[in-house]
C-alpha atoms as a PDB file:
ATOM      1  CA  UNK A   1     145.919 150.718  83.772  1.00  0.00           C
ATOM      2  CA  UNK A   2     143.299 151.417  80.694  1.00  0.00           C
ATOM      3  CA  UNK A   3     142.565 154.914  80.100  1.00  0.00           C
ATOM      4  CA  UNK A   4     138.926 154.819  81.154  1.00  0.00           C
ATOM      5  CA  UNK A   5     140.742 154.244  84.506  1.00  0.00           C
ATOM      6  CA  UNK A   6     142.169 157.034  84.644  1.00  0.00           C
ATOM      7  CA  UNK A   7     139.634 158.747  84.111  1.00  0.00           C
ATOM      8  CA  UNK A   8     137.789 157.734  86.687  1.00  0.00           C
ATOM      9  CA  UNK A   9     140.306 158.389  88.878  1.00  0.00           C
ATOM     10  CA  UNK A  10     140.311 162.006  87.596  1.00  0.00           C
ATOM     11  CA  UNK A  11     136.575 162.402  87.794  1.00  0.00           C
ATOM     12  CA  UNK A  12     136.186 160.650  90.864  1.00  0.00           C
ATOM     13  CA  UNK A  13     138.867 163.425  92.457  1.00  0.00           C
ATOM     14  CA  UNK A  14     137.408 166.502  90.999  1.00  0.00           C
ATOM     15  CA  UNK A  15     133.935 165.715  91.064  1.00  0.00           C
ATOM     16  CA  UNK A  16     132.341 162.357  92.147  1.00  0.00           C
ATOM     17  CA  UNK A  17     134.198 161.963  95.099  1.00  0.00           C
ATOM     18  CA  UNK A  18     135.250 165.316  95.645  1.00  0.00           C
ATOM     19  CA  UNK A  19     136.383 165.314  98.984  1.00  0.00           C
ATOM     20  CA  UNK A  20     134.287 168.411 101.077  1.00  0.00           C
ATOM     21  CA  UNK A  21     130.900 168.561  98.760  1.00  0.00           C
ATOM     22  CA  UNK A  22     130.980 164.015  98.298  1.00  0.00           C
ATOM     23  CA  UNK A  23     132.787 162.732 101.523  1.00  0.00           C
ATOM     24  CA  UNK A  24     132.615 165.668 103.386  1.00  0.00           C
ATOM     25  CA  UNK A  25     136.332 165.370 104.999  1.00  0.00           C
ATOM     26  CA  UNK A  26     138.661 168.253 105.311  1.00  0.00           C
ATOM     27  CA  UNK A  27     135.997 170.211 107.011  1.00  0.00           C
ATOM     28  CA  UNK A  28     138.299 172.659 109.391  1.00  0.00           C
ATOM     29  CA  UNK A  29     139.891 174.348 106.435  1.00  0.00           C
ATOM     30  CA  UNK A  30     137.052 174.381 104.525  1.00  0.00           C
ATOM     31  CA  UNK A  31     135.271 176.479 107.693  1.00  0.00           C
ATOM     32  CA  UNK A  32     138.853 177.966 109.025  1.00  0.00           C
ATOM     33  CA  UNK A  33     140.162 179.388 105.392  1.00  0.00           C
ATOM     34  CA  UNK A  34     137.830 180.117 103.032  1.00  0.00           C
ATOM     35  CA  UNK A  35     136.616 183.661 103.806  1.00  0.00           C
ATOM     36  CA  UNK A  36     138.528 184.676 100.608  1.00  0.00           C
ATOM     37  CA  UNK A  37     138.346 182.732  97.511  1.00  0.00           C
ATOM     38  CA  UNK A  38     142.108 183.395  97.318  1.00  0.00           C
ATOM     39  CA  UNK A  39     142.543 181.901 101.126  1.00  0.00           C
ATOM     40  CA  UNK A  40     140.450 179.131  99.510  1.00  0.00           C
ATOM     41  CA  UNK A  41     142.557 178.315  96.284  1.00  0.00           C
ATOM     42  CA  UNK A  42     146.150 178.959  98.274  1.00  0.00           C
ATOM     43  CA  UNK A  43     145.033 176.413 100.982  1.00  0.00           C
ATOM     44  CA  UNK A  44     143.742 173.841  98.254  1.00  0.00           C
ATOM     45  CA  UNK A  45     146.741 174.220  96.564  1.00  0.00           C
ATOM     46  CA  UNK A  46     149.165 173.893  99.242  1.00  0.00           C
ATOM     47  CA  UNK A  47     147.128 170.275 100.220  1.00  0.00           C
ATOM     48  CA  UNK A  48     146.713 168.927  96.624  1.00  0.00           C
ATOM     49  CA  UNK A  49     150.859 169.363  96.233  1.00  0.00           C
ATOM     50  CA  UNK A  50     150.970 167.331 100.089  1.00  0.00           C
ATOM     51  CA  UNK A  51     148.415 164.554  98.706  1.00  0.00           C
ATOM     52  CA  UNK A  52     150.372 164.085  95.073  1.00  0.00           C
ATOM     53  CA  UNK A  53     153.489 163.905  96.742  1.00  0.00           C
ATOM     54  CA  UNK A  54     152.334 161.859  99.943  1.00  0.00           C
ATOM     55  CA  UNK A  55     150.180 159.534  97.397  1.00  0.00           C
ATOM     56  CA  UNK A  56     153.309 158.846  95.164  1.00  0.00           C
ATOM     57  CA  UNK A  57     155.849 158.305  98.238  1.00  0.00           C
ATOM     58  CA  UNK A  58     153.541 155.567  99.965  1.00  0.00           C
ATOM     59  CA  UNK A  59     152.884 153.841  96.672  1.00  0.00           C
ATOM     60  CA  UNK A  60     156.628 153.428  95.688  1.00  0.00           C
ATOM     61  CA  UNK A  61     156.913 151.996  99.811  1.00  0.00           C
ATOM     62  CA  UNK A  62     154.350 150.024 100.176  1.00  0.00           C
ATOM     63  CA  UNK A  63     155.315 146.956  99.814  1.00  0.00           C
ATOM     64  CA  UNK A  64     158.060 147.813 102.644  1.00  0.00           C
ATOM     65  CA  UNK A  65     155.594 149.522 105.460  1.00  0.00           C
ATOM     66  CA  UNK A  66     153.689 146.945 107.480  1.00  0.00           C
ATOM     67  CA  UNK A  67     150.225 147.198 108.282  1.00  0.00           C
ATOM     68  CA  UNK A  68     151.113 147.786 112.080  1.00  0.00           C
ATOM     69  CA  UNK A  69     152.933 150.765 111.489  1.00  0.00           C
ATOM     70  CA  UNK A  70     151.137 152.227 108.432  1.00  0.00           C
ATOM     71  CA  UNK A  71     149.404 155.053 110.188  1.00  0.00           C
ATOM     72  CA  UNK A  72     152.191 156.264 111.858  1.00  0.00           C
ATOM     73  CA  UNK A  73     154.073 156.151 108.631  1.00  0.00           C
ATOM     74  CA  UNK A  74     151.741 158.151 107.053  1.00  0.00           C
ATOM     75  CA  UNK A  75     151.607 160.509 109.078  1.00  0.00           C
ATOM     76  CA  UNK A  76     155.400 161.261 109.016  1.00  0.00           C
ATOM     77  CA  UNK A  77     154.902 160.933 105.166  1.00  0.00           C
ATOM     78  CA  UNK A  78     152.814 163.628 105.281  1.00  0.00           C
ATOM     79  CA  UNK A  79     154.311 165.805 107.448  1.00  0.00           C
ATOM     80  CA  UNK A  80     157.305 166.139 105.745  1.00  0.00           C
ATOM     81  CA  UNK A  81     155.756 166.989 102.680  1.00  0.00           C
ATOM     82  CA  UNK A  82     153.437 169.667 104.828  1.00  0.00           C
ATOM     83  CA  UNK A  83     157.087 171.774 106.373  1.00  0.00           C
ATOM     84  CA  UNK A  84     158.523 171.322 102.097  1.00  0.00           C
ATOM     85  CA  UNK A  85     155.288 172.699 101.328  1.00  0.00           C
ATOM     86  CA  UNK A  86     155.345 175.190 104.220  1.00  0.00           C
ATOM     87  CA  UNK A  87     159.097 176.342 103.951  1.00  0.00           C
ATOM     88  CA  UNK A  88     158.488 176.733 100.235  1.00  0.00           C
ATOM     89  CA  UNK A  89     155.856 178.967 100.856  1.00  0.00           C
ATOM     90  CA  UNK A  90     157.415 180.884 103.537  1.00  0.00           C
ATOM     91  CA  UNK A  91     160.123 181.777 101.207  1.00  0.00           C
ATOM     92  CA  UNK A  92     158.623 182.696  97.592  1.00  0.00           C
ATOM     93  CA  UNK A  93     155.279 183.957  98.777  1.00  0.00           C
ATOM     94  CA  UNK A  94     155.669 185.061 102.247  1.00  0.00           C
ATOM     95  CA  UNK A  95     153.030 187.798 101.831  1.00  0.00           C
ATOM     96  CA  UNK A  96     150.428 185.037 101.853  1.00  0.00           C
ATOM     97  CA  UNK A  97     152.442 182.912 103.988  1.00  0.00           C
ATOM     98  CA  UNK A  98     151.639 185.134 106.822  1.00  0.00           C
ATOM     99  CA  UNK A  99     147.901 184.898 105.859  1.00  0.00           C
ATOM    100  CA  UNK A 100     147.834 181.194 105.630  1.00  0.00           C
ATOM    101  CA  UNK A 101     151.060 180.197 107.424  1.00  0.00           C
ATOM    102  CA  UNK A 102     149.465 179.687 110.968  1.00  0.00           C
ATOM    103  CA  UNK A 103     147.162 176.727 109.002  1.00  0.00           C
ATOM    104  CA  UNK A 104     149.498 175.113 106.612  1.00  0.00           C
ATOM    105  CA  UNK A 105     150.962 173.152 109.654  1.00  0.00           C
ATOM    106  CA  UNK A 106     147.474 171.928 109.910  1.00  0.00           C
ATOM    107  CA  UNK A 107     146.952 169.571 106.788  1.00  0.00           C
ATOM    108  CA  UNK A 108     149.143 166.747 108.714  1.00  0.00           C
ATOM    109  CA  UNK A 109     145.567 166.505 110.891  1.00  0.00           C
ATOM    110  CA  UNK A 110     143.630 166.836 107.684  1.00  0.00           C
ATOM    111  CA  UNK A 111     141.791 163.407 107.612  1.00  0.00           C
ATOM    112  CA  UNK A 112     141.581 163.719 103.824  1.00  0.00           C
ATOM    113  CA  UNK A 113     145.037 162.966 102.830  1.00  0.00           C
ATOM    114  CA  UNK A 114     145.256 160.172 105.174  1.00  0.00           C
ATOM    115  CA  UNK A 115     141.620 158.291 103.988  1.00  0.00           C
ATOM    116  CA  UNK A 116     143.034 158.475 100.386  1.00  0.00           C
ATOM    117  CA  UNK A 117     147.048 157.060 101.540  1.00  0.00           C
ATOM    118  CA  UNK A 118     144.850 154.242 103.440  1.00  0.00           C
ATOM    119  CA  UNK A 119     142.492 153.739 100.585  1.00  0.00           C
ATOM    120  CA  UNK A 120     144.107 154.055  97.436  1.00  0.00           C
ATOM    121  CA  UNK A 121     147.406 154.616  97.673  1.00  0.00           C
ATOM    122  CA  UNK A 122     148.791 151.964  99.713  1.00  0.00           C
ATOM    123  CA  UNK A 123     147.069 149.331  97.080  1.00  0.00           C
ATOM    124  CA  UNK A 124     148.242 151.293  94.088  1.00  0.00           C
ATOM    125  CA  UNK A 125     151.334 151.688  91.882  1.00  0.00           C
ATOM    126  CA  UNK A 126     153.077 154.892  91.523  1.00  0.00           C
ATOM    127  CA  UNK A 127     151.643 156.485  89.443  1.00  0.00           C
ATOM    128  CA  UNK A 128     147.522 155.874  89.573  1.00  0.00           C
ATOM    129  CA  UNK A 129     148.511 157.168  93.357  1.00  0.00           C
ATOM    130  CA  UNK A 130     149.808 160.298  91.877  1.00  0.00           C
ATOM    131  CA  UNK A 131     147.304 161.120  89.699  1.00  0.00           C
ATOM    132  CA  UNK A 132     144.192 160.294  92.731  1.00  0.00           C
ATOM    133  CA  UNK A 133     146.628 162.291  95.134  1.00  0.00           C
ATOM    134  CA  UNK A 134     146.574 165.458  92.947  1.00  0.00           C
ATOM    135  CA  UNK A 135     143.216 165.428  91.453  1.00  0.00           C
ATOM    136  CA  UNK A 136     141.687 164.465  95.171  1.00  0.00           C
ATOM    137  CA  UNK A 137     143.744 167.680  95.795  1.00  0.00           C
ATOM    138  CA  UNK A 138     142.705 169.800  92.618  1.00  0.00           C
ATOM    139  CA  UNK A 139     138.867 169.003  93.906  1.00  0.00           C
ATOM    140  CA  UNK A 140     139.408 169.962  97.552  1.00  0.00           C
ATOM    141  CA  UNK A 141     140.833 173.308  95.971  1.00  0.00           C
ATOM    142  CA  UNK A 142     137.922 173.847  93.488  1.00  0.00           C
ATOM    143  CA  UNK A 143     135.489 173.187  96.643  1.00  0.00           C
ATOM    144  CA  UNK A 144     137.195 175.808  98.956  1.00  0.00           C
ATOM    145  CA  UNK A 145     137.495 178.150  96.087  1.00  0.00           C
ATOM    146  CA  UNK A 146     133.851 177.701  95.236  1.00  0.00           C
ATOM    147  CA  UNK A 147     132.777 178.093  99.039  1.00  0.00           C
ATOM    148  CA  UNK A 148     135.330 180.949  99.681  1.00  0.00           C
ATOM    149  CA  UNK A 149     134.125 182.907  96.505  1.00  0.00           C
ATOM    150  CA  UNK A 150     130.701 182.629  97.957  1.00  0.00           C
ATOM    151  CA  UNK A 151     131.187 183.856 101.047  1.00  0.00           C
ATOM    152  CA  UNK A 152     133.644 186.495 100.130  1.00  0.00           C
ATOM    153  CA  UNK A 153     130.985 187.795  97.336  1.00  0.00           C
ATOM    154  CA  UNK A 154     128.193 188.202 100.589  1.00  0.00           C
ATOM    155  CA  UNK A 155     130.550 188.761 103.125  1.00  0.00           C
ATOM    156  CA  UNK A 156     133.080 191.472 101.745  1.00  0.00           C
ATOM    157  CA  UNK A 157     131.952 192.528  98.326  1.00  0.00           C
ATOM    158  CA  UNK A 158     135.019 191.390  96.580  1.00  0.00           C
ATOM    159  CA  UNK A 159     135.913 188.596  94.606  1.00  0.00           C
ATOM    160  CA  UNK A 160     140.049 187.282  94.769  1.00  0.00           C
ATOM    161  CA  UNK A 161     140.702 190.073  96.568  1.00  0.00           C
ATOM    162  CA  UNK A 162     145.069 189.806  97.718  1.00  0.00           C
ATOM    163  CA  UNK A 163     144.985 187.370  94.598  1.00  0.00           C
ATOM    164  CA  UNK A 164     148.231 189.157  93.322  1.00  0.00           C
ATOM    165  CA  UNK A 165     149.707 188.237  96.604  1.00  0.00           C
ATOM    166  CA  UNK A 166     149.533 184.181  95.749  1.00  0.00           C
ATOM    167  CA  UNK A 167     149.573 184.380  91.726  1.00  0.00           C
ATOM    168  CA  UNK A 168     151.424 187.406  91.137  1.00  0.00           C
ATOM    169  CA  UNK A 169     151.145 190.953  90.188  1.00  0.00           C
ATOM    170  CA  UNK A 170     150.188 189.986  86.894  1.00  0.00           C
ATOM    171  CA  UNK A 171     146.567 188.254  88.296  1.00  0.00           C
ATOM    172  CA  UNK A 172     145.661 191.927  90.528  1.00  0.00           C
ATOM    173  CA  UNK A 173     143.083 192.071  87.221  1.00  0.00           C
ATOM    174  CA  UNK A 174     141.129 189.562  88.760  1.00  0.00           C
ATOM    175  CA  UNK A 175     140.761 191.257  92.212  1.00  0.00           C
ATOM    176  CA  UNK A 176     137.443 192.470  91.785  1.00  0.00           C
ATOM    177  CA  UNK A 177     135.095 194.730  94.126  1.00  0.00           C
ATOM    178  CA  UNK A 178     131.279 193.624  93.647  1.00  0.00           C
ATOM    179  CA  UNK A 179     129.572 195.234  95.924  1.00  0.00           C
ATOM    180  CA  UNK A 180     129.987 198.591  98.119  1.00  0.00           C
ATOM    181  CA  UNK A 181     131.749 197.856 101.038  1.00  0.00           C
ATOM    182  CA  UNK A 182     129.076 198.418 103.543  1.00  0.00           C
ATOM    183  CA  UNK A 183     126.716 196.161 101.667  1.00  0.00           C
ATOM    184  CA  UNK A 184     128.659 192.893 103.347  1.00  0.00           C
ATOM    185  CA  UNK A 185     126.933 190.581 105.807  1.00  0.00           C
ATOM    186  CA  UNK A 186     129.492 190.017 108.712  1.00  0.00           C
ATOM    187  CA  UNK A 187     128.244 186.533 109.234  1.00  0.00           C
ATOM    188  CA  UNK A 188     129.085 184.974 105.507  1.00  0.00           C
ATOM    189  CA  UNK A 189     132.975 185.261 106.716  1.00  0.00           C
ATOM    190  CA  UNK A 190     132.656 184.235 110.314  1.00  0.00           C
ATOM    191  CA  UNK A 191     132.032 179.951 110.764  1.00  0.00           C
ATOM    192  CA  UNK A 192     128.643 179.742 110.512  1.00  0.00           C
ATOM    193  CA  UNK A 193     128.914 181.108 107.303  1.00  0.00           C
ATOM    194  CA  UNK A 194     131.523 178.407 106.739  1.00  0.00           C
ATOM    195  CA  UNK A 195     128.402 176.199 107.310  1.00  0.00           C
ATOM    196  CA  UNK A 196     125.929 177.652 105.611  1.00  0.00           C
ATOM    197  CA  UNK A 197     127.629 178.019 102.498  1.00  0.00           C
ATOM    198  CA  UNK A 198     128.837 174.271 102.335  1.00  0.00           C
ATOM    199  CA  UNK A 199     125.449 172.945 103.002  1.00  0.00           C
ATOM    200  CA  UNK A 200     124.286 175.064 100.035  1.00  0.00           C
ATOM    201  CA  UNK A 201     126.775 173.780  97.569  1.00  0.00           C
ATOM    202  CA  UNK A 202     126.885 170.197  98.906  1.00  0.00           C
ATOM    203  CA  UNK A 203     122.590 170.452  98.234  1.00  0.00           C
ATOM    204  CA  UNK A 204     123.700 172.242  94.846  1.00  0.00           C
ATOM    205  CA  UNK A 205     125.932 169.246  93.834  1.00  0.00           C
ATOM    206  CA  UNK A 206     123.422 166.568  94.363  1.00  0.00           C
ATOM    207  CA  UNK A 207     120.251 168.305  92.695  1.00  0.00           C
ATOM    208  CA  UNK A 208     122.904 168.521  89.548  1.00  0.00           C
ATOM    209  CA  UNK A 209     123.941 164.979  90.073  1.00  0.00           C
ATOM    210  CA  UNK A 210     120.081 163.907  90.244  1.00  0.00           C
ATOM    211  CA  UNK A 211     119.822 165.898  87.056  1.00  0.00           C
ATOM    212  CA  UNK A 212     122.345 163.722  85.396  1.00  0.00           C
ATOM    213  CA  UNK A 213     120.481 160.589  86.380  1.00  0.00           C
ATOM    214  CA  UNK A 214     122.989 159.637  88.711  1.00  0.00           C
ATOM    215  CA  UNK A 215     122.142 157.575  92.132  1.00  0.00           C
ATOM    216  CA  UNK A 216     122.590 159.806  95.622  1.00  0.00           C
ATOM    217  CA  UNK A 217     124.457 158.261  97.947  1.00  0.00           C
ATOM    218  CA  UNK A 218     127.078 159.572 100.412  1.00  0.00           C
ATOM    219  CA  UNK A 219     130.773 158.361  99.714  1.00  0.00           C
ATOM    220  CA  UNK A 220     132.260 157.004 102.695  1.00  0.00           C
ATOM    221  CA  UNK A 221     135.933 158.195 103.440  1.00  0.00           C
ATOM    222  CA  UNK A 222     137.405 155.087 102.029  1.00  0.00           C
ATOM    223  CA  UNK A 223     135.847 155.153  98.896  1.00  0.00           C
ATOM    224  CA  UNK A 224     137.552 154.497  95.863  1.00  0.00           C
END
């Protein structure tokens, strides 16, 4: 593959594309875990290692899966990169484990990682799978980041708050307070904040991409 494809691949994943604010798939974590911008960029990153390594796997096999059985392939696929992902956390951050542990089980039924294994993935060598799998993956995180932030901000008055917990004692500098604690609307961190806050950022997104001179259209789920 030329560079520029790459590229695309790259932009298409983090921004184009980007799988909550473009497509609008993975929407039960972005509603369920992003009341913290930490929640937000632990969950992210726990699905963008599932969709590299999920991505990569099918590409190497597909030549040997048939099309009858893909999607049950898949799934197992992705599973058993969801309970690495899960034991792994479970064991070297467990503090956040038992924040996010109840909903790292859940990515399997995360209808992101399976559009891009039936779109891209399954056509694609190794490693242009990869490289959509993890920067489809980096751009879900920066989306529930950028919606957990948000809500956390309106919600709580904080800003990465527990981010030591995921990152390390090193990163408790960016746990920030913004606002007093009784300033916080209750709603921002309950779901229909979840909603509100997507629909704000999804309207953001395309009055920037309209600013670029780019074309508004929604990106179905098997775009590539």
């Amino acid at each position: 593959m030329a560079n520029s494809d790459y590229k695309t691949i790259i932009k298409d994943g983090l921004w184009d594309n980007n799988g909550v604010f473009s497509m609008l798939l993975g929407m039960c974590p972005a509603m369920a875990m992003t009341t913290s911008a930490t929640n937000g960029f632990g969950m992210g990153l726990a699905t963008a290692v599932v969709m590299a390594a999920s991505s990569w796997l099918v590409a190497i096999f597909r030549n040997r899966i048939t099309t009858e059985v893909r999607i049950p392939v898949y799934i197992l696929i992705v599973a058993a990169m969801v309970t690495v992902v899960d034991l792994g956390m479970n064991a070297w951050m467990h503090e956040l484990y038992k924040v996010l542990g109840l909903f790292i089980p859940l990515i399997v039924s995360n209808c992101l990682p399976l559009a891009r294994l039936e779109a891209f993935a399954a056509k694609r060598s190794p490693v242009p799978a990869l490289l959509d799998g993890l920067f489809m993956g980096l751009g879900f995180t920066i989306a529930l980041t950028s919606v957990g932030a948000v809500r956390e901000i309106i919600g709580s008055g904080t800003l990465f708050a527990d981010a030591s917990l995921l990152l390390g004692p090193t990163f408790k500098v960016i746990e920030m307070r913004l606002l007093p604690s009784d300033m916080g609307v209750l709603m921002m961190i309950l779901p229909p904040g979840g909603f509100i806050v997507t629909g704000l950022l999804v309207v953001v997104k395309r009055l920037l991409d309209l600013r670029a001179g780019k074309e508004i259209q929604m990106t179905g789920a098997h775009a590539v």
